[in-house]
C-alpha atoms as a PDB file:
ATOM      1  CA  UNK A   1      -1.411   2.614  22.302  1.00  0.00           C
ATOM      2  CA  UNK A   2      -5.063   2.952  22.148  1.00  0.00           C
ATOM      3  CA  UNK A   3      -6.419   3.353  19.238  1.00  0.00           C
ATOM      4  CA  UNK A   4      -9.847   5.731  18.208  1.00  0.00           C
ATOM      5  CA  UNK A   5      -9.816   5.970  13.861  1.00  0.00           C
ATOM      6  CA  UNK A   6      -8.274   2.396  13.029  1.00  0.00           C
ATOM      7  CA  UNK A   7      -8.148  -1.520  14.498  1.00  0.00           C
ATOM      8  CA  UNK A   8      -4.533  -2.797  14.251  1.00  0.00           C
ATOM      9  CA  UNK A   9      -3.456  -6.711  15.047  1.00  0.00           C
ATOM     10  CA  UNK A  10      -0.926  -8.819  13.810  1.00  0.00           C
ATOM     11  CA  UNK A  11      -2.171 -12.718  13.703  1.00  0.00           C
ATOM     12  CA  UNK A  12      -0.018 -15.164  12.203  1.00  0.00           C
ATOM     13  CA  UNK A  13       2.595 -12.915  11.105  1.00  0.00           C
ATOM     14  CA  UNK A  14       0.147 -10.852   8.974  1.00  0.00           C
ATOM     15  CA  UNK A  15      -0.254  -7.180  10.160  1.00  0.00           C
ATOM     16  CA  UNK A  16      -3.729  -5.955   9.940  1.00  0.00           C
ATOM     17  CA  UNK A  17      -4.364  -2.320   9.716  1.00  0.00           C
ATOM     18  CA  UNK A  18      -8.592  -1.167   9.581  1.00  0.00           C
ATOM     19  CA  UNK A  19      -9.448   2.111   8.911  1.00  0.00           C
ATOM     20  CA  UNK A  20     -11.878   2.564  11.299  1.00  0.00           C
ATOM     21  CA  UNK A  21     -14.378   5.593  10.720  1.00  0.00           C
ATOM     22  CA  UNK A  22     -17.559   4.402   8.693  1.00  0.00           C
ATOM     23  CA  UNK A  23     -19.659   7.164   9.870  1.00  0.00           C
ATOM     24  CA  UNK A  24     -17.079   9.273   7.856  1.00  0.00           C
ATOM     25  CA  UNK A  25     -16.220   6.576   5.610  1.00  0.00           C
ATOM     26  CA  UNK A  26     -13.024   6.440   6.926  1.00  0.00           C
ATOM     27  CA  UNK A  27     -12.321   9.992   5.888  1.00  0.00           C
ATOM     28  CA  UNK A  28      -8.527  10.878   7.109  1.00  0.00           C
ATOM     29  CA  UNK A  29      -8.545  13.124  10.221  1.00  0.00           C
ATOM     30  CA  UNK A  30      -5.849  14.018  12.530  1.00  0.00           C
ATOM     31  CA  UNK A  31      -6.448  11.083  14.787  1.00  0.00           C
ATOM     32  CA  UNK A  32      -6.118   8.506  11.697  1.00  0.00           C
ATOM     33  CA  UNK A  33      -2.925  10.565  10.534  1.00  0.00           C
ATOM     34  CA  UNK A  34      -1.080   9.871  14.041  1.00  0.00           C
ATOM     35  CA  UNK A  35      -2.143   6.725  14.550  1.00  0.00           C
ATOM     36  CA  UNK A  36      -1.315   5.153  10.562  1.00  0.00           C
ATOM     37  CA  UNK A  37       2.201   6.727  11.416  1.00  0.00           C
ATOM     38  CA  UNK A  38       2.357   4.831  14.992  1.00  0.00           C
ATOM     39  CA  UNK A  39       1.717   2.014  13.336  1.00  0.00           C
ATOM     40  CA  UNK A  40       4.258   2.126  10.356  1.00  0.00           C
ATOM     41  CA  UNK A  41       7.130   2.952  12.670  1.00  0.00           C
ATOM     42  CA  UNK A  42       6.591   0.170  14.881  1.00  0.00           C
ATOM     43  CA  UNK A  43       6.550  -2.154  12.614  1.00  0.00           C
ATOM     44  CA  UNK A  44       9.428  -0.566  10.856  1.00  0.00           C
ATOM     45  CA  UNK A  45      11.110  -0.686  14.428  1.00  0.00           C
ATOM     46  CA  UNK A  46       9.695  -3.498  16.101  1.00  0.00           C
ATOM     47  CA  UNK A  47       9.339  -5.898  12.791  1.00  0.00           C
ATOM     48  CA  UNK A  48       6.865  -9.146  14.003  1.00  0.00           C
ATOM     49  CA  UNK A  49       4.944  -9.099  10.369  1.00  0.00           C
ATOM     50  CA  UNK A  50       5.999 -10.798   7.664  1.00  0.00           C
ATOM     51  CA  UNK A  51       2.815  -8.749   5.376  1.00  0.00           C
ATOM     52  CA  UNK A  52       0.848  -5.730   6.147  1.00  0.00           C
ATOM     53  CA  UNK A  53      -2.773  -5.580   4.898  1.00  0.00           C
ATOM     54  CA  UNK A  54      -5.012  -2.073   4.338  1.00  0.00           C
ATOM     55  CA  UNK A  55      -8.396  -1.998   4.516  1.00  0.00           C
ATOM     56  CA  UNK A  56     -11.513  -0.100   5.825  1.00  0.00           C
ATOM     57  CA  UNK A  57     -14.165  -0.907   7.574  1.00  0.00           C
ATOM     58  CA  UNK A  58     -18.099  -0.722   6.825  1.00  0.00           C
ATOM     59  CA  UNK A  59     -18.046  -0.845   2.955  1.00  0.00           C
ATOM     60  CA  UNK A  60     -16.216   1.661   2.566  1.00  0.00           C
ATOM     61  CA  UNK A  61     -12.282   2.243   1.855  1.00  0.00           C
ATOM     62  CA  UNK A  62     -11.163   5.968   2.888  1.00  0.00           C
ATOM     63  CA  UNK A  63     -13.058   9.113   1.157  1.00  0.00           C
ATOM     64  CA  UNK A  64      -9.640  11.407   1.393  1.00  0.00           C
ATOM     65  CA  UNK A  65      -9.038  13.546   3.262  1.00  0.00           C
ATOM     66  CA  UNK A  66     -11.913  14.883   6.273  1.00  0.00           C
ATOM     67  CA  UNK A  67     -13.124  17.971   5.006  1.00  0.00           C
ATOM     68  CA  UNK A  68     -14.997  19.028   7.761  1.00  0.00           C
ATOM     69  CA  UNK A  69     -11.516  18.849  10.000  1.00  0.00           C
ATOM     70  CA  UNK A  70     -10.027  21.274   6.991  1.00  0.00           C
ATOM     71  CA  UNK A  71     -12.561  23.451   6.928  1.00  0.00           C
ATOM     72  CA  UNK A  72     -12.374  24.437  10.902  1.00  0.00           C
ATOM     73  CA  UNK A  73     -10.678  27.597  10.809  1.00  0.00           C
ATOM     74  CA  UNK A  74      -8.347  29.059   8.220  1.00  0.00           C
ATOM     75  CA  UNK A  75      -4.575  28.294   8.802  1.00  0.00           C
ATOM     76  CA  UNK A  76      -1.460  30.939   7.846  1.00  0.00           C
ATOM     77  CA  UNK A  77      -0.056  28.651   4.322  1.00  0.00           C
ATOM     78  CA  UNK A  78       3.234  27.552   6.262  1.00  0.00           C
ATOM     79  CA  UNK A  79       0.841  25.956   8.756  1.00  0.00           C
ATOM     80  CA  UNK A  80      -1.001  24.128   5.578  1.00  0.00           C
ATOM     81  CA  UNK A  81       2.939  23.376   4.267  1.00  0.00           C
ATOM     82  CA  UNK A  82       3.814  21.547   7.252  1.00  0.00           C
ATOM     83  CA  UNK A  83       0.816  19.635   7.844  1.00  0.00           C
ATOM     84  CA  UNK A  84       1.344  18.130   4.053  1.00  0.00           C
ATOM     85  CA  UNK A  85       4.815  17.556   4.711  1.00  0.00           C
ATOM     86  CA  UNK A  86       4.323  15.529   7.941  1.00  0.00           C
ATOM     87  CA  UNK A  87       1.866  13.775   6.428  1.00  0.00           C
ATOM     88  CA  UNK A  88       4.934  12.404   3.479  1.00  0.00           C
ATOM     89  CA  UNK A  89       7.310  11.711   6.564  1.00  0.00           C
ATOM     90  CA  UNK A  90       4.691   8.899   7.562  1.00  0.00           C
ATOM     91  CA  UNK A  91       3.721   8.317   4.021  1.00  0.00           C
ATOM     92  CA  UNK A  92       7.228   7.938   2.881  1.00  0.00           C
ATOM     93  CA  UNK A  93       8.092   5.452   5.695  1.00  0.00           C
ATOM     94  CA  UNK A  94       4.905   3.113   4.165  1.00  0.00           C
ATOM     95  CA  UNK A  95       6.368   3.376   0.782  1.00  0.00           C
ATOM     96  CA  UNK A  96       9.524   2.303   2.471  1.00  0.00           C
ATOM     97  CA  UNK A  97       8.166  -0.528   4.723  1.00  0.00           C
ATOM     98  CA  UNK A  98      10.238  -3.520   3.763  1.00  0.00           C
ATOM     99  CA  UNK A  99       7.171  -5.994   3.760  1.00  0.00           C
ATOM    100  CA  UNK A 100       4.813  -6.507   1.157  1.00  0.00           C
ATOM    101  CA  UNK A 101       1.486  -4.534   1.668  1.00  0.00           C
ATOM    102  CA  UNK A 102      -1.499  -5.192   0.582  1.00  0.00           C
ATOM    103  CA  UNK A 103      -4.890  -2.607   0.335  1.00  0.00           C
ATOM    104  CA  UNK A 104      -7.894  -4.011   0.149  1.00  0.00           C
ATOM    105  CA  UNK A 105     -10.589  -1.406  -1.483  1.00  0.00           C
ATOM    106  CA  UNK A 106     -14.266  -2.082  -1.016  1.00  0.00           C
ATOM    107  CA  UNK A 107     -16.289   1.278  -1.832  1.00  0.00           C
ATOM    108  CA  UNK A 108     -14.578   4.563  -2.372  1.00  0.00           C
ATOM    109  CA  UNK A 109     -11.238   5.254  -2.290  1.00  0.00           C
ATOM    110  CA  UNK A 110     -10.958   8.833  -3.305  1.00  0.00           C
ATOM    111  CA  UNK A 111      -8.519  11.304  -3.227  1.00  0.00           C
ATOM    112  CA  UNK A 112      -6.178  10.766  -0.549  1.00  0.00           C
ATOM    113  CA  UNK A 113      -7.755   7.123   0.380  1.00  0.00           C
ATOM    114  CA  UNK A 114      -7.118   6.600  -3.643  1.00  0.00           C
ATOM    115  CA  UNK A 115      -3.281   7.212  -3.038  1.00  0.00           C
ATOM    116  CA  UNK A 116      -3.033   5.352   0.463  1.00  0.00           C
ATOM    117  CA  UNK A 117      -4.086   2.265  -2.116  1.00  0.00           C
ATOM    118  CA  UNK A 118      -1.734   3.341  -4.602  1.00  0.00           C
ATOM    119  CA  UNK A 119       1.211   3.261  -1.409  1.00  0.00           C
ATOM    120  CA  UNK A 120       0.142  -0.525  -1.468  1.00  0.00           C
ATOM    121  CA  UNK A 121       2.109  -3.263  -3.458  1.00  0.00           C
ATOM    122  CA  UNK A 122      -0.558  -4.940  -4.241  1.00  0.00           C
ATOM    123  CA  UNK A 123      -4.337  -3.774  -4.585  1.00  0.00           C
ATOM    124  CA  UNK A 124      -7.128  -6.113  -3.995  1.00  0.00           C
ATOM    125  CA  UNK A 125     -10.401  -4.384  -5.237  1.00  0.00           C
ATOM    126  CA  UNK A 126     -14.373  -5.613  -4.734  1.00  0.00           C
ATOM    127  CA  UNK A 127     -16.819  -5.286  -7.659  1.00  0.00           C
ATOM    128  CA  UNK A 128     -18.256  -2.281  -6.084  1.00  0.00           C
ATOM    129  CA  UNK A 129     -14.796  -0.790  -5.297  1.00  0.00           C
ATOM    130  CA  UNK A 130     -14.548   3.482  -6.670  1.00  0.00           C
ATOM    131  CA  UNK A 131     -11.189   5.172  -7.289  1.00  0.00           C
ATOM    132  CA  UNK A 132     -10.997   8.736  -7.660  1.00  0.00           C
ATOM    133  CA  UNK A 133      -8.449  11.502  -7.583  1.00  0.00           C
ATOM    134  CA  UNK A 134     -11.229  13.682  -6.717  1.00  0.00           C
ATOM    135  CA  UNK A 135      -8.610  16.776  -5.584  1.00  0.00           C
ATOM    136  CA  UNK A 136      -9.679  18.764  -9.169  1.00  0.00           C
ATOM    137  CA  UNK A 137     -12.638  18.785  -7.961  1.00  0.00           C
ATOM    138  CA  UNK A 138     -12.431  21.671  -4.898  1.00  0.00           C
ATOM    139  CA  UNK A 139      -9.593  23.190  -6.489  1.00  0.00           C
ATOM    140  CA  UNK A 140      -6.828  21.259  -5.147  1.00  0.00           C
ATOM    141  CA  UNK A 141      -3.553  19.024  -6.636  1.00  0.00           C
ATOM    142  CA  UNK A 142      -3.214  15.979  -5.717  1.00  0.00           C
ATOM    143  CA  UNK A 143      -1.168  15.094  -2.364  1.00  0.00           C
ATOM    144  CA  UNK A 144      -0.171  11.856  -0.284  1.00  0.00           C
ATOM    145  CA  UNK A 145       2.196  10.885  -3.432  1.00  0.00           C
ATOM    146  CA  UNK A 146      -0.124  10.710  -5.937  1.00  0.00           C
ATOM    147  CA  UNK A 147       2.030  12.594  -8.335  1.00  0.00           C
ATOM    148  CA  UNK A 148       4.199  10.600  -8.087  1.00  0.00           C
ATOM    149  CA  UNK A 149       3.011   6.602  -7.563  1.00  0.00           C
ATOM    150  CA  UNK A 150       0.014   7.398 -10.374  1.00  0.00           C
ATOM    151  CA  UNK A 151       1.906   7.971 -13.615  1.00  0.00           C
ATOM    152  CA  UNK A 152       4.372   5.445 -12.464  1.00  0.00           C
ATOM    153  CA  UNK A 153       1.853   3.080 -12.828  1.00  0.00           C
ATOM    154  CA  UNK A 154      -0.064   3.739 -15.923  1.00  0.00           C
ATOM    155  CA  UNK A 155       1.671   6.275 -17.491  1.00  0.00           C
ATOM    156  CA  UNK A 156       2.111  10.280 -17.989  1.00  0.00           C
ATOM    157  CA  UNK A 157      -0.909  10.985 -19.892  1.00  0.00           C
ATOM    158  CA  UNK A 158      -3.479   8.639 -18.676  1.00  0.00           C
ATOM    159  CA  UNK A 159      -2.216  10.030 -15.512  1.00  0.00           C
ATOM    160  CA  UNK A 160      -2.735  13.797 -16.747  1.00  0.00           C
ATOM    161  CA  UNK A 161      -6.306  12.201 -17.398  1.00  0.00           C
ATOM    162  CA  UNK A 162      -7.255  10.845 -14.449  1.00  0.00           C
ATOM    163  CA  UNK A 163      -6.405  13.540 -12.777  1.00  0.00           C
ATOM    164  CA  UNK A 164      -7.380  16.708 -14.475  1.00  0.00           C
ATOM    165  CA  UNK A 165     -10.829  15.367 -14.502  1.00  0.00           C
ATOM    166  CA  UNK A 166     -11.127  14.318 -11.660  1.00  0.00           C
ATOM    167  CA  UNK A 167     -13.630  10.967 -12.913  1.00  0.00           C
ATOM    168  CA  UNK A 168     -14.905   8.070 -11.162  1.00  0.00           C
ATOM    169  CA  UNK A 169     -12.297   4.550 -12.094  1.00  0.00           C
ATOM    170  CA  UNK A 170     -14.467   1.319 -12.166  1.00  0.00           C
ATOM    171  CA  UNK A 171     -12.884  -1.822 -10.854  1.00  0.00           C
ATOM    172  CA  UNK A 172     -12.624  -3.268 -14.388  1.00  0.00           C
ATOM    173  CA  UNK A 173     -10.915  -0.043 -15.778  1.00  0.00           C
ATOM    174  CA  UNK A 174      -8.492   0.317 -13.093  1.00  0.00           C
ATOM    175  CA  UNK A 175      -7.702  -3.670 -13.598  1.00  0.00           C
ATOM    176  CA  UNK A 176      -6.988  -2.936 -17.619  1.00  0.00           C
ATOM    177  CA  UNK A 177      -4.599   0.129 -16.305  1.00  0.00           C
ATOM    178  CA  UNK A 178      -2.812  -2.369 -14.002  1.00  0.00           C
ATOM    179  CA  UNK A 179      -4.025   0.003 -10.876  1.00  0.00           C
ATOM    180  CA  UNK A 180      -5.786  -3.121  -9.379  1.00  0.00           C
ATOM    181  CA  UNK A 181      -4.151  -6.483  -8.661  1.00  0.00           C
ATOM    182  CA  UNK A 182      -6.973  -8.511  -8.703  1.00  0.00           C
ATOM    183  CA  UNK A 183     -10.660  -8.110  -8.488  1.00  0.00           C
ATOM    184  CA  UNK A 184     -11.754 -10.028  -5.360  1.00  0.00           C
ATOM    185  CA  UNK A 185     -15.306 -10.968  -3.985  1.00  0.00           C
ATOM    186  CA  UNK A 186     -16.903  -8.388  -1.556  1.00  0.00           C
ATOM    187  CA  UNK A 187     -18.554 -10.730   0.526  1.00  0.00           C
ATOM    188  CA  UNK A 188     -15.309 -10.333   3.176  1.00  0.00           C
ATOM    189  CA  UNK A 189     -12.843  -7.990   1.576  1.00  0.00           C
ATOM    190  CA  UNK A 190     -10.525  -8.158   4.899  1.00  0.00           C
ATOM    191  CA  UNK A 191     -10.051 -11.927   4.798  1.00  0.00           C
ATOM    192  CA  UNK A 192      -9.269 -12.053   1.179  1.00  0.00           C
ATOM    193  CA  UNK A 193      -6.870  -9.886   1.778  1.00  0.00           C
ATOM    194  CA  UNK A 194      -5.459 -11.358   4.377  1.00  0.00           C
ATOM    195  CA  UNK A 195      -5.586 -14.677   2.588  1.00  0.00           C
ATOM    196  CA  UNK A 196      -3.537 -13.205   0.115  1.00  0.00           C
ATOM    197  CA  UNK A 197      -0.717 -11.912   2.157  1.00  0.00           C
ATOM    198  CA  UNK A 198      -0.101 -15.155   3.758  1.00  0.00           C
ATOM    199  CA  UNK A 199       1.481 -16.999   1.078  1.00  0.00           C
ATOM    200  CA  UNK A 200       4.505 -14.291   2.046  1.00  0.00           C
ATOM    201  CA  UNK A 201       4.733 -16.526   5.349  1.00  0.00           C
ATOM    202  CA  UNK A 202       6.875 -18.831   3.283  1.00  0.00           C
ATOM    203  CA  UNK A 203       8.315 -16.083   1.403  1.00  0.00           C
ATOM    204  CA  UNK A 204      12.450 -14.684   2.316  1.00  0.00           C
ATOM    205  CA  UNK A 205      11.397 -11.439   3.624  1.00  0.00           C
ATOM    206  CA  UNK A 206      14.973 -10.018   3.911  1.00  0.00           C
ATOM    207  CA  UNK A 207      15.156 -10.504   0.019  1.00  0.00           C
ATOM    208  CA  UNK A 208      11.485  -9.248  -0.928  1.00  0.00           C
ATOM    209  CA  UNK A 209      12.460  -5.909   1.638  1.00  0.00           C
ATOM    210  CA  UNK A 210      15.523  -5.304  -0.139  1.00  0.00           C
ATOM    211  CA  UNK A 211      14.306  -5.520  -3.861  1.00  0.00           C
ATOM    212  CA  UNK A 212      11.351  -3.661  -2.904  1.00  0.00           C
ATOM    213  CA  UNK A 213      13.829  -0.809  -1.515  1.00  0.00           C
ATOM    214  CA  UNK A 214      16.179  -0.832  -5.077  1.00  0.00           C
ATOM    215  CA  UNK A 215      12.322  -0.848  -7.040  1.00  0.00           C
ATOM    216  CA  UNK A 216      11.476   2.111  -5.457  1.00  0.00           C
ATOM    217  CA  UNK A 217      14.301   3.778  -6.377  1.00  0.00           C
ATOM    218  CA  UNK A 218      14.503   2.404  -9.932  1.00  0.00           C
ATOM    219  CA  UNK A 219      12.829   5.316 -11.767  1.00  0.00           C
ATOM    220  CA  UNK A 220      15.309   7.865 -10.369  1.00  0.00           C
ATOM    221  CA  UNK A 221      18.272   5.809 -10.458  1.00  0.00           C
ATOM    222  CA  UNK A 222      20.666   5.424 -13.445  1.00  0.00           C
ATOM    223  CA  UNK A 223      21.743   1.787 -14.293  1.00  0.00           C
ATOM    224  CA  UNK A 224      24.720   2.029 -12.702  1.00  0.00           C
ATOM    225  CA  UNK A 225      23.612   3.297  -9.080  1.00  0.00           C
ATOM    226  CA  UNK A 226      20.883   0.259  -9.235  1.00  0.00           C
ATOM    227  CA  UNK A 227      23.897  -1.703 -10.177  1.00  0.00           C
ATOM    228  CA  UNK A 228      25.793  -0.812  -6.997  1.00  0.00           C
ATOM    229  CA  UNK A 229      22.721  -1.282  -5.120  1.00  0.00           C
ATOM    230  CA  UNK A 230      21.652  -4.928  -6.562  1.00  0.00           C
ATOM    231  CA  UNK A 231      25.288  -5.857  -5.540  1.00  0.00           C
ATOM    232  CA  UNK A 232      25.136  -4.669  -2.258  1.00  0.00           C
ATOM    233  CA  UNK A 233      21.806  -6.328  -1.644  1.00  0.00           C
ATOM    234  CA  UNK A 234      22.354  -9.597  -3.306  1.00  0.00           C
ATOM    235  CA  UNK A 235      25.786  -9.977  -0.999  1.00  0.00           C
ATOM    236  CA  UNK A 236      23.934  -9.370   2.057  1.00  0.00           C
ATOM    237  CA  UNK A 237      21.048 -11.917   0.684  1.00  0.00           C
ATOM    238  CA  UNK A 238      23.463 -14.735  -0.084  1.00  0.00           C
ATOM    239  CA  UNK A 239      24.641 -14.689   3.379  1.00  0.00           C
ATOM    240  CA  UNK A 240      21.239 -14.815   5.247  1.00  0.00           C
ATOM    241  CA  UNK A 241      19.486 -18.187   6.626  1.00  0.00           C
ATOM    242  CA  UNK A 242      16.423 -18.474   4.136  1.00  0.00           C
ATOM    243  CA  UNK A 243      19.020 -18.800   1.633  1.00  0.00           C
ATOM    244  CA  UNK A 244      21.458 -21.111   2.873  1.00  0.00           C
ATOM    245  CA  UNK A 245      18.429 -23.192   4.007  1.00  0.00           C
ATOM    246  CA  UNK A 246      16.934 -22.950   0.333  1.00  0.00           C
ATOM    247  CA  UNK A 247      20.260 -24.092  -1.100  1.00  0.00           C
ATOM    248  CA  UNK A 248      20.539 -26.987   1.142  1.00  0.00           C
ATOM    249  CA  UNK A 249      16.633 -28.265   0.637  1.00  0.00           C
ATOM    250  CA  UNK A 250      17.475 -27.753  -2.757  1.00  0.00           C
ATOM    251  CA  UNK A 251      20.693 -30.084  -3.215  1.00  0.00           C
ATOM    252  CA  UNK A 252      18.669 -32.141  -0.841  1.00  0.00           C
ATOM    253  CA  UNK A 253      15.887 -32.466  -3.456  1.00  0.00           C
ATOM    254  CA  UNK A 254      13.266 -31.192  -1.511  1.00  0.00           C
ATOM    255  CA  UNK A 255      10.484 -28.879  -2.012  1.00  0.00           C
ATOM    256  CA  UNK A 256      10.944 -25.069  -1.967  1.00  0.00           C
ATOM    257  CA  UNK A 257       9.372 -22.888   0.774  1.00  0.00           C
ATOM    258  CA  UNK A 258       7.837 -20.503  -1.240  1.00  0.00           C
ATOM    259  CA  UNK A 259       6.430 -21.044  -4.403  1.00  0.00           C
ATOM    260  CA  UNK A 260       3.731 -18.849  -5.505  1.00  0.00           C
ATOM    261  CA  UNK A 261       1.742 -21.129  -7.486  1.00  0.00           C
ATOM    262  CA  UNK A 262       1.399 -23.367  -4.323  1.00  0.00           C
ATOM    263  CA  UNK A 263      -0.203 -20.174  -2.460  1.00  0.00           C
ATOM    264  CA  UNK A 264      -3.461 -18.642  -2.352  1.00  0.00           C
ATOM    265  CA  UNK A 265      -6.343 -18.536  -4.910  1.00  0.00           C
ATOM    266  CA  UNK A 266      -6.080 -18.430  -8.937  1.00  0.00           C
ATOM    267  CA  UNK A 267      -5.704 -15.146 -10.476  1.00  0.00           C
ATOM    268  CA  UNK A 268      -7.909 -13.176 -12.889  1.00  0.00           C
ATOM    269  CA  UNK A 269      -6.124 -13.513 -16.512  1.00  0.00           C
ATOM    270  CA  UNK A 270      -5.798 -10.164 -17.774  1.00  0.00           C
END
C-alpha cells in the first residue's frame, strides 16, 4: 500500500509508524484514519514486529482531529455516529495489539492526537511536548477512548479536570500524573523512541501480548474472570519456546535474554 498521511517501516523487528502531515501538524484526516487502521491489522495479521513506535513528523505530534475535513459540509448525526464508531474498530484493535507500543510526543498532542498517545503503553515525551484534551473547547466530548484510557490513568477527578477545562499539560505535569513515561531529549524524538522499544527484541513477546490482553481487561473484570484468564495464559506460556529456552539457560547458569536493566538508557527517578 502506498501511503499519503504517514511513513511506515519495520527495521530490526521494530515497527515504525510517522504521522506524516506537518503542514497540518499531523492533524487526523480521512486518509490518516485508513491508513493507521491498514497498518494495525497487518501487523495484527501479518506479525514481523516485535515493538511498534508512534510518532509525528516535523515537531509536531498530531493536533486531533482535521477540522477543516469536519467542517466540509454538514452530515445527517447517524453519518457523524458511524464515522466515530469506525474510528474505535481501528482504535480498539491498537489497544489490542499484542506488542508493546510506544508514542513518542514532540509538540502538541491535542485532542484526539492526546488519546492516540494515551492508546500507547508507553509515552516518551520531549521538553517541548503539549497535551491537551482540547474537545471542551468547540463544544465537543472527548472521543478516540479518552474516556476511558484518561481516568484510568490518573484518576476520576483529575480526569474530570483535565477535561472540563480543556488546559494545556506540561511535560513535567503529565510526568507527576504518570501520563508520560519518561521525558526524553528532542534533539531526535523518533530514534529515542525507537531505542527504547528495542530492548523488547530480547523480550518473550507471546508472554508480554498475553498479559497486556488480561491488563486491559483488568478494570472490568472481577478477580475471578482474571483468574480464569491468568490460567489460561500462563498454560499456554509455559509451553512456548522462549520459555523452555529460559529454563534451560537458566539451569545452565547462563545469562537471561531479557533483562531490563541491561537495556536502553537510565530512567528519570520520579
Amino acid at each position: 500500500m502506498t501511503f499519503k498521511a504517514i511513513r511506515f517501516s519495520i527495521e530490526d523487528e521494530i515497527a515504525r509508524l510517522v504521522l506524516n502531515r506537518p503542514e497540518q501538524r499531523n492533524a487526523l484526516d480521512l486518509d490518516m484514519r485508513q491508513e493507521i487502521e491498514h497498518v494495525v491489522r497487518d501487523l495484527r495479521a501479518n506479525g514481523g514486529a516485535k515493538a511498534l513506535v508512534i510518532a509525528g513528523e516535523g515537531g509536531a505530534f498530531c493536533a486531533g482531529g482535521d477540522l477543516r475535513a469536519l467542517s466540509d459540509g454538514r452530515r445527517p448525526t447517524t453519518a457523524n455516529r458511524e464515522r466515530i464508531r469506525r474510528l474505535h474498530i481501528w482504535f480498539s484493535e491498537l489497544l489490542d495489539l499484542e506488542i508493546p507500543v510506544v508514542a513518542v510526543v514532540d509538540g502538541p498532542a491535542f485532542g484526539a492526537g492526546f488519546n492516540l498517545a494515551l492508546a500507547a503503553d508507553f509515552i516518551l515525551a520531549t521538553p517541548r511536548a503539549q497535551m491537551c484534551a482540547v474537545f471542551v473547547r468547540i463544544g465537543l466530548v472527548p472521543d478516540l477512548g479518552g474516556l476511558q484510557l484518561l481516568p484510568r490513568i490518573v484518576g476520576l477527578q483529575r480526569a474530570k479536570e483535565i477535561i472540563f477545562s480543556g488546559r494545556v499539560l506540561g511535560m513535567e505535569e503529565a510526568y507527576r500524573l504518570g501520563i508520560v513515561h519518561e521525558i526524553v531529549p528532542q534533539d531526535d524524538p523518533l530514534a529515542t523512541g525507537v531505542a527504547f522499544a528495542q530492548r523488547f527484541r530480547h523480550a518473550p513477546t507471546d508472554a508480554i501480548g498475553m498479559a497486556k490482553t488480561i491488563l486491559n481487561q483488568s478494570f472490568n473484570l472481577d478477580r475471578h474472570a482474571l483468574a480464569e484468564m491468568e490460567s489460561y495464559a500462563q498454560a499456554v506460556a509455559l509451553e512456548t519456546p522462549y520459555h523452555h529456552e529460559a529454563v534451560a539457560g537458566f539451569l545452565a547458569k547462563k545469562p537471561l535474554q531479557f533483562v531490563w536493566e541491561r537495556f536502553g538508557r537510565k530512567t528519570k527517578d520520579k
